[in-house]
C-alpha atoms as a PDB file:
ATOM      1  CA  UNK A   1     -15.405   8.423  12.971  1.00  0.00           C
ATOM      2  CA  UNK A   2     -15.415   7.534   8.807  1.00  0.00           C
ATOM      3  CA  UNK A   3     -16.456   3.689   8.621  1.00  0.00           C
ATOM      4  CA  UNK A   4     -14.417   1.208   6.794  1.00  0.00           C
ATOM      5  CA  UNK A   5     -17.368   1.062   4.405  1.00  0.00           C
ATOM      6  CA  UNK A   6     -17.499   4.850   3.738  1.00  0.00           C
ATOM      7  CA  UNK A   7     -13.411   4.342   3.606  1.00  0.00           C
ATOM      8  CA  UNK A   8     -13.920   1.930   0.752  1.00  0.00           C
ATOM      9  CA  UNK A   9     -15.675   4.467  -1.347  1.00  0.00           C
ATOM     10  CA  UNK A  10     -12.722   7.247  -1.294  1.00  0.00           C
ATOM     11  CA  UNK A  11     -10.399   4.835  -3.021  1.00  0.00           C
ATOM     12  CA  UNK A  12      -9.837   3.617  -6.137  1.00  0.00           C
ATOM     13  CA  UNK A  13     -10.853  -0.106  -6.232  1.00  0.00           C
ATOM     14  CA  UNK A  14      -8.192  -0.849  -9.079  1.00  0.00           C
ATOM     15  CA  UNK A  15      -4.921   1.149  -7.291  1.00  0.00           C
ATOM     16  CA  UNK A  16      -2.471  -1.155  -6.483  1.00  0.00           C
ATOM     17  CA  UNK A  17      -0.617   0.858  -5.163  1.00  0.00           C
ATOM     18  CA  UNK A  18      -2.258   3.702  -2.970  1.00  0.00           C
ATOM     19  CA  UNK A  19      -5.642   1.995  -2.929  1.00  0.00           C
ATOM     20  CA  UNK A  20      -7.544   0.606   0.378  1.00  0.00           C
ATOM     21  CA  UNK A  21      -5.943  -2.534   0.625  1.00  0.00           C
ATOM     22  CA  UNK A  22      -2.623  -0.262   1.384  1.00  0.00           C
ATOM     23  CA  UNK A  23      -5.144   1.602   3.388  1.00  0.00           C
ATOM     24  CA  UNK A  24      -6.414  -1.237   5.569  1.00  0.00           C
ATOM     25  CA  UNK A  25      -2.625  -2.421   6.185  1.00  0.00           C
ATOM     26  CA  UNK A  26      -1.710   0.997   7.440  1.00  0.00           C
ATOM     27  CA  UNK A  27      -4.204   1.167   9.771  1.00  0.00           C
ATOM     28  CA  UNK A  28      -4.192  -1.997  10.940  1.00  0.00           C
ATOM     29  CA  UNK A  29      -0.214  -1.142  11.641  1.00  0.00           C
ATOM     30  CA  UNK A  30      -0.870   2.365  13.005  1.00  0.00           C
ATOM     31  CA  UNK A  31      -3.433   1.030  15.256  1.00  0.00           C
ATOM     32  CA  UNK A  32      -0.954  -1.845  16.884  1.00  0.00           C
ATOM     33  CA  UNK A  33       1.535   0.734  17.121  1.00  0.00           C
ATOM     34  CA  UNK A  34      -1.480   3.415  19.554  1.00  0.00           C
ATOM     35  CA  UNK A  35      -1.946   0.860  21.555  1.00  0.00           C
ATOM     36  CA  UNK A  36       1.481   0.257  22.335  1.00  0.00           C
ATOM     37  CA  UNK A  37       2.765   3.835  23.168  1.00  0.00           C
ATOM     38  CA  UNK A  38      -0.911   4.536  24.231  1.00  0.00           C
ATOM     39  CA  UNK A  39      -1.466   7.221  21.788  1.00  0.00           C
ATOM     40  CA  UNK A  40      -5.157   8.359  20.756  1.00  0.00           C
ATOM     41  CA  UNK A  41      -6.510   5.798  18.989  1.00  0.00           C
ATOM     42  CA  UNK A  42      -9.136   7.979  17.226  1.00  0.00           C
ATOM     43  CA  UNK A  43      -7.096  10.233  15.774  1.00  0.00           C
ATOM     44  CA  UNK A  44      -4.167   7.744  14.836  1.00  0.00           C
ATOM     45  CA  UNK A  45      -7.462   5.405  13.343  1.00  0.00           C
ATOM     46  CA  UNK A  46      -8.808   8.752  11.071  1.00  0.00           C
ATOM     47  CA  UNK A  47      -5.651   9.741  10.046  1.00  0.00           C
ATOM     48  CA  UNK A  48      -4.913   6.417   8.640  1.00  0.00           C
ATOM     49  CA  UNK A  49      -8.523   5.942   7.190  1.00  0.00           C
ATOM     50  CA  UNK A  50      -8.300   9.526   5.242  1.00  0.00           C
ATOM     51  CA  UNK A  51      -4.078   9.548   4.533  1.00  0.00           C
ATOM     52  CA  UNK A  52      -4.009   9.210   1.199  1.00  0.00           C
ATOM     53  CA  UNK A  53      -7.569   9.884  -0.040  1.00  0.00           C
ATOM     54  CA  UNK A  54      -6.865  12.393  -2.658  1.00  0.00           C
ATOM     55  CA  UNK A  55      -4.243  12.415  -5.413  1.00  0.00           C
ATOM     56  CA  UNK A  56      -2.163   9.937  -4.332  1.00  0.00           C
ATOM     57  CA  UNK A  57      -1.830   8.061  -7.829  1.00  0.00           C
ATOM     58  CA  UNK A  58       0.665   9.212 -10.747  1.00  0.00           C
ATOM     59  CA  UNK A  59      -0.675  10.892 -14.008  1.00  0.00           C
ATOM     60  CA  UNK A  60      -1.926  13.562 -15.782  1.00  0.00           C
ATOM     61  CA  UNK A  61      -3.661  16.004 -13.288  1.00  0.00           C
ATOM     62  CA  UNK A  62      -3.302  14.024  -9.799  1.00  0.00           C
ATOM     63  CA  UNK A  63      -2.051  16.007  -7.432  1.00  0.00           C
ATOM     64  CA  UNK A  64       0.547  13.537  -6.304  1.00  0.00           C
ATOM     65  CA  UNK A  65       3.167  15.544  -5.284  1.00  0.00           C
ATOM     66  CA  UNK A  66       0.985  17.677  -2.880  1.00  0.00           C
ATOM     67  CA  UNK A  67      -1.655  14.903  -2.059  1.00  0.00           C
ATOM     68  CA  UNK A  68      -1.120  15.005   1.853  1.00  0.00           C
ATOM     69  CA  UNK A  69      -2.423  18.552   1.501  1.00  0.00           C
ATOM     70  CA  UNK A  70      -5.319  17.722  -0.508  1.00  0.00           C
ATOM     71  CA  UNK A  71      -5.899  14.473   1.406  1.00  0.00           C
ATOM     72  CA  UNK A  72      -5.427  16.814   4.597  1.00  0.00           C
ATOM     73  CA  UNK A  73      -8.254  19.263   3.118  1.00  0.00           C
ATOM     74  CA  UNK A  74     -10.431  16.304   2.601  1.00  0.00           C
ATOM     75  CA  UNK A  75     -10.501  14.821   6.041  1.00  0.00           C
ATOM     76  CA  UNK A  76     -10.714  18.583   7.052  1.00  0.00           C
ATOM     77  CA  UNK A  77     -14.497  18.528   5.532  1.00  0.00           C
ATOM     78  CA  UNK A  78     -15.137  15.068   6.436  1.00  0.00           C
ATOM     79  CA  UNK A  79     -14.269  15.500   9.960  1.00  0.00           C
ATOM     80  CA  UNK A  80     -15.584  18.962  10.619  1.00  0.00           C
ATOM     81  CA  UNK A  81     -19.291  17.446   9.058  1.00  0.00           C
ATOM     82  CA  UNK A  82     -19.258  15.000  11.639  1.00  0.00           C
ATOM     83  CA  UNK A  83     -19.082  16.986  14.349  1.00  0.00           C
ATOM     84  CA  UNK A  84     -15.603  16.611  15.241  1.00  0.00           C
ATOM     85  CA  UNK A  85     -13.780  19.168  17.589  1.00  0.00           C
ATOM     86  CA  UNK A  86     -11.490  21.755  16.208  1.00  0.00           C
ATOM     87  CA  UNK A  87      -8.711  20.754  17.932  1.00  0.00           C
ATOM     88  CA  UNK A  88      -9.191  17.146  16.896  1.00  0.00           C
ATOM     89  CA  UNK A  89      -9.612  17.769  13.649  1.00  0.00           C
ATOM     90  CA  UNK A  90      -6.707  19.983  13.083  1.00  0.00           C
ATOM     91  CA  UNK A  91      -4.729  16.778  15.180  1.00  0.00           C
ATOM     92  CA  UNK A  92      -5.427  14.648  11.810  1.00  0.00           C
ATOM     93  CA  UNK A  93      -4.682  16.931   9.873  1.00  0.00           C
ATOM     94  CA  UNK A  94      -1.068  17.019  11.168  1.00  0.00           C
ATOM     95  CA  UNK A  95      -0.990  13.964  11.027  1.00  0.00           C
ATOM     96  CA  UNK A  96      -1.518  13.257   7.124  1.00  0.00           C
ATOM     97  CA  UNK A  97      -0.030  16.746   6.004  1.00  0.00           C
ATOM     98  CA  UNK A  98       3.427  15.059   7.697  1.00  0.00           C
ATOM     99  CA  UNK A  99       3.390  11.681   6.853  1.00  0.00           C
ATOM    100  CA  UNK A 100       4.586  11.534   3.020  1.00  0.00           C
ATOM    101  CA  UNK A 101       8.221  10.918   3.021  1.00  0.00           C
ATOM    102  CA  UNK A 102       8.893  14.055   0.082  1.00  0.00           C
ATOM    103  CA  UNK A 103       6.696  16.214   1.918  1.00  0.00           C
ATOM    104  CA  UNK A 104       8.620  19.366   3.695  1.00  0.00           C
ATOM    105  CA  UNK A 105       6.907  19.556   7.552  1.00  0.00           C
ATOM    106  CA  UNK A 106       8.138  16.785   9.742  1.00  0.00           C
ATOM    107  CA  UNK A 107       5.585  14.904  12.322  1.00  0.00           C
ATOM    108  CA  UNK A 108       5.383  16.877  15.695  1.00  0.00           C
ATOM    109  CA  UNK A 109       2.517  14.662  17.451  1.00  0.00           C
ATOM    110  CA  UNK A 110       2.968  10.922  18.807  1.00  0.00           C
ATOM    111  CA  UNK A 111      -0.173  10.239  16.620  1.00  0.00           C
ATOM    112  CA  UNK A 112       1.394  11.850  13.651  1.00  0.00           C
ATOM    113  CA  UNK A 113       4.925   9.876  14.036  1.00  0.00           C
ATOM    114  CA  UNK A 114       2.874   6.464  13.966  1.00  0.00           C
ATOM    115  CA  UNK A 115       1.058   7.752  11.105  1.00  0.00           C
ATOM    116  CA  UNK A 116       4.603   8.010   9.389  1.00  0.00           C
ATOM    117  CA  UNK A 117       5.466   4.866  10.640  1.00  0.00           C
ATOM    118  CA  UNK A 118       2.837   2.641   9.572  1.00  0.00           C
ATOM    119  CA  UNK A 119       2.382   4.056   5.892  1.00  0.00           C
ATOM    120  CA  UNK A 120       6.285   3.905   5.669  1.00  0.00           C
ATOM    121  CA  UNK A 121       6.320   0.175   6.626  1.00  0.00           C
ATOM    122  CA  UNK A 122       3.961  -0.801   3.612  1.00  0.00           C
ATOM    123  CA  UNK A 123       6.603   0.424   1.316  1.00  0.00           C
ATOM    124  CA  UNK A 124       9.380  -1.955   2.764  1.00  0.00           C
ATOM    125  CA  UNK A 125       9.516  -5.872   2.717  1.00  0.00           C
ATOM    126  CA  UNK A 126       7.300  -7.497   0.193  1.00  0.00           C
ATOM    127  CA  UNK A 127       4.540  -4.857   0.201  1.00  0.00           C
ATOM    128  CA  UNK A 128       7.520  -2.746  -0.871  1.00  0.00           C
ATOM    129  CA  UNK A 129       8.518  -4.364  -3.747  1.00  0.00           C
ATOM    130  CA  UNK A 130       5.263  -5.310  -5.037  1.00  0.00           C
ATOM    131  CA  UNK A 131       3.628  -1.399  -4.506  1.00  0.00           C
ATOM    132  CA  UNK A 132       7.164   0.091  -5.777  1.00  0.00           C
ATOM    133  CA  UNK A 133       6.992  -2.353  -8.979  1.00  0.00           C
ATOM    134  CA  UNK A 134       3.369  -0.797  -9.421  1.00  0.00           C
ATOM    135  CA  UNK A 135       3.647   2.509  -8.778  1.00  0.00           C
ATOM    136  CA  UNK A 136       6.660   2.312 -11.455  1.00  0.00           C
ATOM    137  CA  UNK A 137       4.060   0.908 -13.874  1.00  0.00           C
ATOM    138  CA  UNK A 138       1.435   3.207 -13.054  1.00  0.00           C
ATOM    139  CA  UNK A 139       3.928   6.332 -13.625  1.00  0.00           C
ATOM    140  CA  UNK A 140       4.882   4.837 -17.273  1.00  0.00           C
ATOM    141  CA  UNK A 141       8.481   4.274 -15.685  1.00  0.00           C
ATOM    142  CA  UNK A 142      10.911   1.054 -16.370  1.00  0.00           C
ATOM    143  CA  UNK A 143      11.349  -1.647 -13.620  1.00  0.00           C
ATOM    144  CA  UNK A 144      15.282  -0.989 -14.244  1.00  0.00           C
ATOM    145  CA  UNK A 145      17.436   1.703 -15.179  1.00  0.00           C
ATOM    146  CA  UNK A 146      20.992   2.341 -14.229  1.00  0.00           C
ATOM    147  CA  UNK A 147      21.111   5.887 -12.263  1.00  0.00           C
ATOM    148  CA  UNK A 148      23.417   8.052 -13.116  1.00  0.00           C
ATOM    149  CA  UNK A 149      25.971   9.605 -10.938  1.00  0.00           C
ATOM    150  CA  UNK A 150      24.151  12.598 -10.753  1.00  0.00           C
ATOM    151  CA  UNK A 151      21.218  10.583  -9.021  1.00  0.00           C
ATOM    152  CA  UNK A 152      23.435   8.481  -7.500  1.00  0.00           C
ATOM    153  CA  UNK A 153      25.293  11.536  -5.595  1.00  0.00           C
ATOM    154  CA  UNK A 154      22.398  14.234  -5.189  1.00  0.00           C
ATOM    155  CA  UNK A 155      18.778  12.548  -6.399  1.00  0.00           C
ATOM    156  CA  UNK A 156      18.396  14.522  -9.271  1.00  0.00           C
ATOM    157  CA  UNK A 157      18.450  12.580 -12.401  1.00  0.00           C
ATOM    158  CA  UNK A 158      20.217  13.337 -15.722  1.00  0.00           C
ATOM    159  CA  UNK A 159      17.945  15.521 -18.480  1.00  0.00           C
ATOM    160  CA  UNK A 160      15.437  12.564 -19.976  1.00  0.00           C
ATOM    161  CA  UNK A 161      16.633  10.415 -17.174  1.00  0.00           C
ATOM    162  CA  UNK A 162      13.754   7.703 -16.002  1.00  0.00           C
ATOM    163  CA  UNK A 163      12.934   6.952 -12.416  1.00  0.00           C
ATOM    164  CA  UNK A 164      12.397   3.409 -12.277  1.00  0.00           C
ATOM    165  CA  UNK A 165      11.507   1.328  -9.348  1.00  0.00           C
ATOM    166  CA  UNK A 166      15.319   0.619  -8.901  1.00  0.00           C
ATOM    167  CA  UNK A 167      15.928   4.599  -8.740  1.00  0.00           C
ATOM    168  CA  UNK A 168      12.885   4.684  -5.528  1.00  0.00           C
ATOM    169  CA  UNK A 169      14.831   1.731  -3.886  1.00  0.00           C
ATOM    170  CA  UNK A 170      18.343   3.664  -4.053  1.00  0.00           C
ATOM    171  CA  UNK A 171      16.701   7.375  -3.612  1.00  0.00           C
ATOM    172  CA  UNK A 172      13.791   6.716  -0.735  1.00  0.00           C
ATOM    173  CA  UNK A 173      13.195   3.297   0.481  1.00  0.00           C
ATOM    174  CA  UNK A 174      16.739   1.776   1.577  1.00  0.00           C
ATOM    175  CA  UNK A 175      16.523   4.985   3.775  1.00  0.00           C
ATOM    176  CA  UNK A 176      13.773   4.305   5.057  1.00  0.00           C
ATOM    177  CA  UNK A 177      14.364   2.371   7.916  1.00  0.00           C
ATOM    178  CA  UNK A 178      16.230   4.705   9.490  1.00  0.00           C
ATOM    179  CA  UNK A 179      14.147   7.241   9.397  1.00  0.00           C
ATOM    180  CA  UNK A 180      11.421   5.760  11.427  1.00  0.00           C
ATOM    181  CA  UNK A 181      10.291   6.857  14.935  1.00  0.00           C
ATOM    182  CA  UNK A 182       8.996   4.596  17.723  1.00  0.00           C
ATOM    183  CA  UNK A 183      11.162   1.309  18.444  1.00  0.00           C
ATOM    184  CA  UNK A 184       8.722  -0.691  17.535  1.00  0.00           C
ATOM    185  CA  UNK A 185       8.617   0.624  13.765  1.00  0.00           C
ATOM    186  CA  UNK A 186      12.680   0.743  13.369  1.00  0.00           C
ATOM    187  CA  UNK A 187      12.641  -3.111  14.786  1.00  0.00           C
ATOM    188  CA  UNK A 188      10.214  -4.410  12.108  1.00  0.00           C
ATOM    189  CA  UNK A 189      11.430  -1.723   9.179  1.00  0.00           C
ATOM    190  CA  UNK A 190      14.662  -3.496   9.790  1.00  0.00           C
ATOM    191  CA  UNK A 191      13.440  -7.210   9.348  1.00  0.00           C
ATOM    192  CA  UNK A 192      11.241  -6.243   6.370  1.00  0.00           C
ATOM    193  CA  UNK A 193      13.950  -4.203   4.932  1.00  0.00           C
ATOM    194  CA  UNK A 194      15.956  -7.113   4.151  1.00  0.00           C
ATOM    195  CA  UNK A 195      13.646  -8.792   1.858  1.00  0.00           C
ATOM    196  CA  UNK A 196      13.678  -5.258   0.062  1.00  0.00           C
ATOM    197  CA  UNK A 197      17.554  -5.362  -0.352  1.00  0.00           C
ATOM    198  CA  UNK A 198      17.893  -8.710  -1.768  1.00  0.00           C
ATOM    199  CA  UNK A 199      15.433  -8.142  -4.076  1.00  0.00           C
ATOM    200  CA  UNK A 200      17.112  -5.009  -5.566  1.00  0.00           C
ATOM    201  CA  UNK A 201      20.315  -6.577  -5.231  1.00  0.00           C
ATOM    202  CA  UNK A 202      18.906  -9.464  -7.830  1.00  0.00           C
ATOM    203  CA  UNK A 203      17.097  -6.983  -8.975  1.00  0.00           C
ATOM    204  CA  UNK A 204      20.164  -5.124 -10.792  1.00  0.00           C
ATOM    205  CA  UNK A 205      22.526  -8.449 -10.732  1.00  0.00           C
ATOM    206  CA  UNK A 206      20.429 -10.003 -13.500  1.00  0.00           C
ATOM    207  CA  UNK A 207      19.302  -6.697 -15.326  1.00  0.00           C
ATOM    208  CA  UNK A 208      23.696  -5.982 -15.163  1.00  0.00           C
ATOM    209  CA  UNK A 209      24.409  -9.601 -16.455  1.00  0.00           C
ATOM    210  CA  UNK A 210      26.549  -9.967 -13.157  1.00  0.00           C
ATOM    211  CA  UNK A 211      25.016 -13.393 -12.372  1.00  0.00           C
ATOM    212  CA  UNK A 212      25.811 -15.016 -15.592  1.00  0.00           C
ATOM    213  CA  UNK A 213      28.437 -17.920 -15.928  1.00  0.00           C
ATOM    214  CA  UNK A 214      31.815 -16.855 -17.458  1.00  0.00           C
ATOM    215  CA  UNK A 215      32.598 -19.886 -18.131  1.00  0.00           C
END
Protein backbone atom coordinates (compact mmCIF):
# COMPACT_ATOMS: atom_id res chain seq x y z
CA UNK A 1 0.00 0.00 0.00
CA UNK A 2 1.65 3.73 -1.23
CA UNK A 3 2.24 5.72 2.18
CA UNK A 4 0.88 9.12 2.70
CA UNK A 5 4.53 10.20 2.64
CA UNK A 6 5.34 8.56 -0.75
CA UNK A 7 1.65 10.14 -1.70
CA UNK A 8 3.04 13.55 -0.90
CA UNK A 9 5.78 13.26 -3.41
CA UNK A 10 3.40 12.52 -6.62
CA UNK A 11 1.76 15.88 -6.19
CA UNK A 12 2.41 19.15 -6.84
CA UNK A 13 2.96 21.01 -3.50
CA UNK A 14 1.66 24.41 -5.08
CA UNK A 15 -1.81 22.85 -6.92
CA UNK A 16 -4.62 24.22 -5.43
CA UNK A 17 -6.62 22.61 -7.06
CA UNK A 18 -5.73 18.84 -7.84
CA UNK A 19 -2.89 18.78 -5.33
CA UNK A 20 -2.71 16.43 -2.02
CA UNK A 21 -4.60 18.46 0.16
CA UNK A 22 -7.66 17.57 -2.41
CA UNK A 23 -6.02 14.24 -2.19
CA UNK A 24 -6.10 13.76 1.58
CA UNK A 25 -9.90 15.04 1.63
CA UNK A 26 -10.87 12.42 -0.88
CA UNK A 27 -9.58 9.79 0.88
CA UNK A 28 -10.43 10.66 4.03
CA UNK A 29 -14.21 10.79 2.38
CA UNK A 30 -13.80 7.58 0.35
CA UNK A 31 -12.57 5.83 3.33
CA UNK A 32 -15.81 6.89 5.67
CA UNK A 33 -17.87 5.99 2.86
CA UNK A 34 -15.86 1.73 2.77
CA UNK A 35 -16.56 1.46 5.96
CA UNK A 36 -20.05 2.19 5.73
CA UNK A 37 -21.15 -0.08 2.77
CA UNK A 38 -18.20 -2.37 3.87
CA UNK A 39 -16.38 -2.13 0.69
CA UNK A 40 -12.50 -3.04 0.45
CA UNK A 41 -10.83 -0.63 2.15
CA UNK A 42 -7.48 -1.24 0.37
CA UNK A 43 -8.46 -0.78 -2.82
CA UNK A 44 -10.99 2.19 -2.15
CA UNK A 45 -7.66 3.70 0.12
CA UNK A 46 -5.12 3.21 -3.27
CA UNK A 47 -7.43 4.37 -5.58
CA UNK A 48 -7.88 7.53 -3.74
CA UNK A 49 -4.07 7.88 -2.88
CA UNK A 50 -3.06 7.45 -6.82
CA UNK A 51 -6.57 9.22 -8.52
CA UNK A 52 -5.28 12.02 -9.84
CA UNK A 53 -1.48 11.57 -9.84
CA UNK A 54 -0.74 12.41 -13.36
CA UNK A 55 -1.95 15.30 -15.52
CA UNK A 56 -4.56 16.44 -13.63
CA UNK A 57 -3.61 20.31 -13.85
CA UNK A 58 -4.51 22.65 -16.97
CA UNK A 59 -1.76 23.86 -19.46
CA UNK A 60 0.41 23.38 -22.09
CA UNK A 61 1.21 19.58 -22.36
CA UNK A 62 -0.79 18.08 -19.21
CA UNK A 63 -2.69 15.49 -20.12
CA UNK A 64 -5.78 16.75 -18.39
CA UNK A 65 -8.34 15.60 -20.39
CA UNK A 66 -7.14 11.91 -20.32
CA UNK A 67 -5.41 12.05 -16.81
CA UNK A 68 -7.51 9.11 -15.22
CA UNK A 69 -5.80 7.02 -17.88
CA UNK A 70 -2.44 8.21 -17.22
CA UNK A 71 -3.08 8.37 -13.46
CA UNK A 72 -4.57 4.72 -14.03
CA UNK A 73 -1.13 3.68 -15.84
CA UNK A 74 0.72 5.10 -12.96
CA UNK A 75 -0.82 3.24 -10.09
CA UNK A 76 -0.63 0.29 -12.64
CA UNK A 77 3.41 0.40 -12.10
CA UNK A 78 3.22 1.44 -8.63
CA UNK A 79 1.02 -1.28 -7.60
CA UNK A 80 2.32 -4.11 -9.71
CA UNK A 81 6.14 -3.13 -8.02
CA UNK A 82 4.76 -3.76 -4.80
CA UNK A 83 3.69 -6.92 -5.21
CA UNK A 84 0.14 -6.39 -5.60
CA UNK A 85 -2.20 -9.12 -7.17
CA UNK A 86 -3.40 -8.82 -10.68
CA UNK A 87 -6.74 -8.80 -9.93
CA UNK A 88 -6.27 -6.12 -7.30
CA UNK A 89 -4.47 -4.06 -9.21
CA UNK A 90 -6.61 -4.02 -12.23
CA UNK A 91 -9.62 -3.28 -9.24
CA UNK A 92 -7.82 0.32 -8.85
CA UNK A 93 -7.43 0.77 -11.88
CA UNK A 94 -11.22 0.76 -12.50
CA UNK A 95 -11.57 2.60 -10.08
CA UNK A 96 -9.55 5.88 -11.17
CA UNK A 97 -10.03 5.23 -15.04
CA UNK A 98 -14.05 5.86 -13.96
CA UNK A 99 -14.04 8.39 -11.57
CA UNK A 100 -13.53 11.80 -13.64
CA UNK A 101 -16.88 13.20 -14.29
CA UNK A 102 -15.91 13.93 -18.47
CA UNK A 103 -14.46 10.65 -18.68
CA UNK A 104 -16.58 8.07 -21.04
CA UNK A 105 -16.63 4.47 -18.83
CA UNK A 106 -18.96 4.68 -15.92
CA UNK A 107 -17.94 2.98 -12.34
CA UNK A 108 -18.95 -0.80 -12.31
CA UNK A 109 -17.34 -1.76 -8.74
CA UNK A 110 -18.73 -0.59 -5.17
CA UNK A 111 -15.06 0.57 -4.64
CA UNK A 112 -15.05 2.44 -7.86
CA UNK A 113 -18.62 4.27 -7.19
CA UNK A 114 -17.12 5.63 -3.76
CA UNK A 115 -14.15 6.61 -5.59
CA UNK A 116 -16.60 8.83 -7.74
CA UNK A 117 -18.25 9.86 -4.84
CA UNK A 118 -15.68 11.17 -2.68
CA UNK A 119 -13.58 13.11 -5.43
CA UNK A 120 -17.02 14.50 -6.66
CA UNK A 121 -17.87 15.85 -3.15
CA UNK A 122 -14.59 18.05 -3.02
CA UNK A 123 -15.88 19.92 -5.95
CA UNK A 124 -19.25 20.93 -4.20
CA UNK A 125 -19.79 23.19 -1.05
CA UNK A 126 -16.92 25.41 -0.19
CA UNK A 127 -14.14 23.13 -1.48
CA UNK A 128 -16.15 23.65 -4.67
CA UNK A 129 -16.03 27.08 -5.02
CA UNK A 130 -12.66 27.67 -3.81
CA UNK A 131 -10.97 24.59 -6.25
CA UNK A 132 -13.46 25.78 -9.20
CA UNK A 133 -12.24 29.58 -8.65
CA UNK A 134 -8.62 28.00 -8.98
CA UNK A 135 -8.77 25.73 -11.48
CA UNK A 136 -10.39 28.80 -13.54
CA UNK A 137 -7.19 30.71 -12.70
CA UNK A 138 -4.91 28.02 -13.36
CA UNK A 139 -6.57 27.45 -17.00
CA UNK A 140 -6.08 31.39 -17.79
CA UNK A 141 -10.05 31.52 -17.73
CA UNK A 142 -12.32 34.56 -16.19
CA UNK A 143 -14.16 34.05 -12.81
CA UNK A 144 -17.37 35.31 -14.90
CA UNK A 145 -18.63 35.16 -18.24
CA UNK A 146 -22.16 35.10 -19.45
CA UNK A 147 -22.69 31.63 -21.48
CA UNK A 148 -24.17 31.75 -24.40
CA UNK A 149 -27.21 29.93 -25.46
CA UNK A 150 -25.32 27.59 -27.26
CA UNK A 151 -23.62 26.52 -23.85
CA UNK A 152 -26.49 27.15 -22.11
CA UNK A 153 -28.62 24.51 -24.32
CA UNK A 154 -25.87 21.84 -25.42
CA UNK A 155 -22.29 22.67 -23.44
CA UNK A 156 -20.53 23.69 -26.30
CA UNK A 157 -19.49 27.22 -26.20
CA UNK A 158 -19.61 29.89 -28.95
CA UNK A 159 -16.17 30.16 -31.32
CA UNK A 160 -13.61 32.24 -28.79
CA UNK A 161 -16.10 31.61 -26.09
CA UNK A 162 -14.29 31.38 -22.38
CA UNK A 163 -15.13 28.78 -19.82
CA UNK A 164 -15.10 30.49 -16.67
CA UNK A 165 -15.75 29.12 -13.29
CA UNK A 166 -19.46 30.28 -13.71
CA UNK A 167 -19.63 28.10 -17.10
CA UNK A 168 -18.22 24.68 -14.69
CA UNK A 169 -20.98 25.62 -12.11
CA UNK A 170 -23.87 25.69 -14.90
CA UNK A 171 -22.16 22.79 -17.22
CA UNK A 172 -20.81 20.08 -14.39
CA UNK A 173 -21.16 20.87 -10.81
CA UNK A 174 -24.98 21.90 -10.18
CA UNK A 175 -25.34 18.34 -11.71
CA UNK A 176 -23.47 16.92 -9.67
CA UNK A 177 -25.42 15.95 -6.92
CA UNK A 178 -27.50 13.97 -8.69
CA UNK A 179 -25.30 12.02 -10.15
CA UNK A 180 -23.85 10.48 -7.11
CA UNK A 181 -24.17 6.81 -6.00
CA UNK A 182 -24.42 5.53 -2.41
CA UNK A 183 -27.04 7.44 -0.06
CA UNK A 184 -24.68 8.55 1.94
CA UNK A 185 -22.87 10.72 -0.89
CA UNK A 186 -26.35 12.14 -2.47
CA UNK A 187 -27.34 13.18 1.38
CA UNK A 188 -24.18 15.28 1.96
CA UNK A 189 -23.75 16.41 -2.02
CA UNK A 190 -27.12 17.86 -1.31
CA UNK A 191 -26.25 19.93 1.93
CA UNK A 192 -22.91 21.06 0.43
CA UNK A 193 -24.53 21.82 -2.79
CA UNK A 194 -26.34 24.64 -1.41
CA UNK A 195 -23.48 26.69 -0.37
CA UNK A 196 -22.37 26.12 -4.13
CA UNK A 197 -25.70 27.62 -5.48
CA UNK A 198 -25.79 30.69 -3.51
CA UNK A 199 -22.55 31.45 -4.27
CA UNK A 200 -23.09 31.35 -8.09
CA UNK A 201 -26.29 32.89 -7.67
CA UNK A 202 -24.26 36.12 -6.07
CA UNK A 203 -21.87 35.10 -8.07
CA UNK A 204 -23.68 36.36 -11.43
CA UNK A 205 -26.20 38.86 -9.43
CA UNK A 206 -23.33 41.27 -8.78
CA UNK A 207 -21.18 40.51 -12.00
CA UNK A 208 -25.13 41.26 -13.92
CA UNK A 209 -25.64 44.49 -11.78
CA UNK A 210 -28.99 42.76 -10.61
CA UNK A 211 -28.31 43.62 -6.93
CA UNK A 212 -27.87 47.26 -7.37
CA UNK A 213 -30.42 49.90 -5.98
CA UNK A 214 -32.71 51.48 -8.66
CA UNK A 215 -33.47 53.92 -6.73
Amino acid sequence: MPTLEQAQTWYDPQDPVHGFDHVLRVLRTAEWLARAYDADLAIVRAAALLHDVEGAAPGSGSSRTAHEQASAEFARGVLAAEGWADDRVEAVVHCIQTHRYRGEAAPQTLEAQILFDADKLDVVGAFGVARTIGYALQAGQPLFSEPSAAFREGGEGEPGEPHSAYHEYEFKLRHIPDLLHTPLARRLGAARARTLELFFAQLAEEARGADLPTE
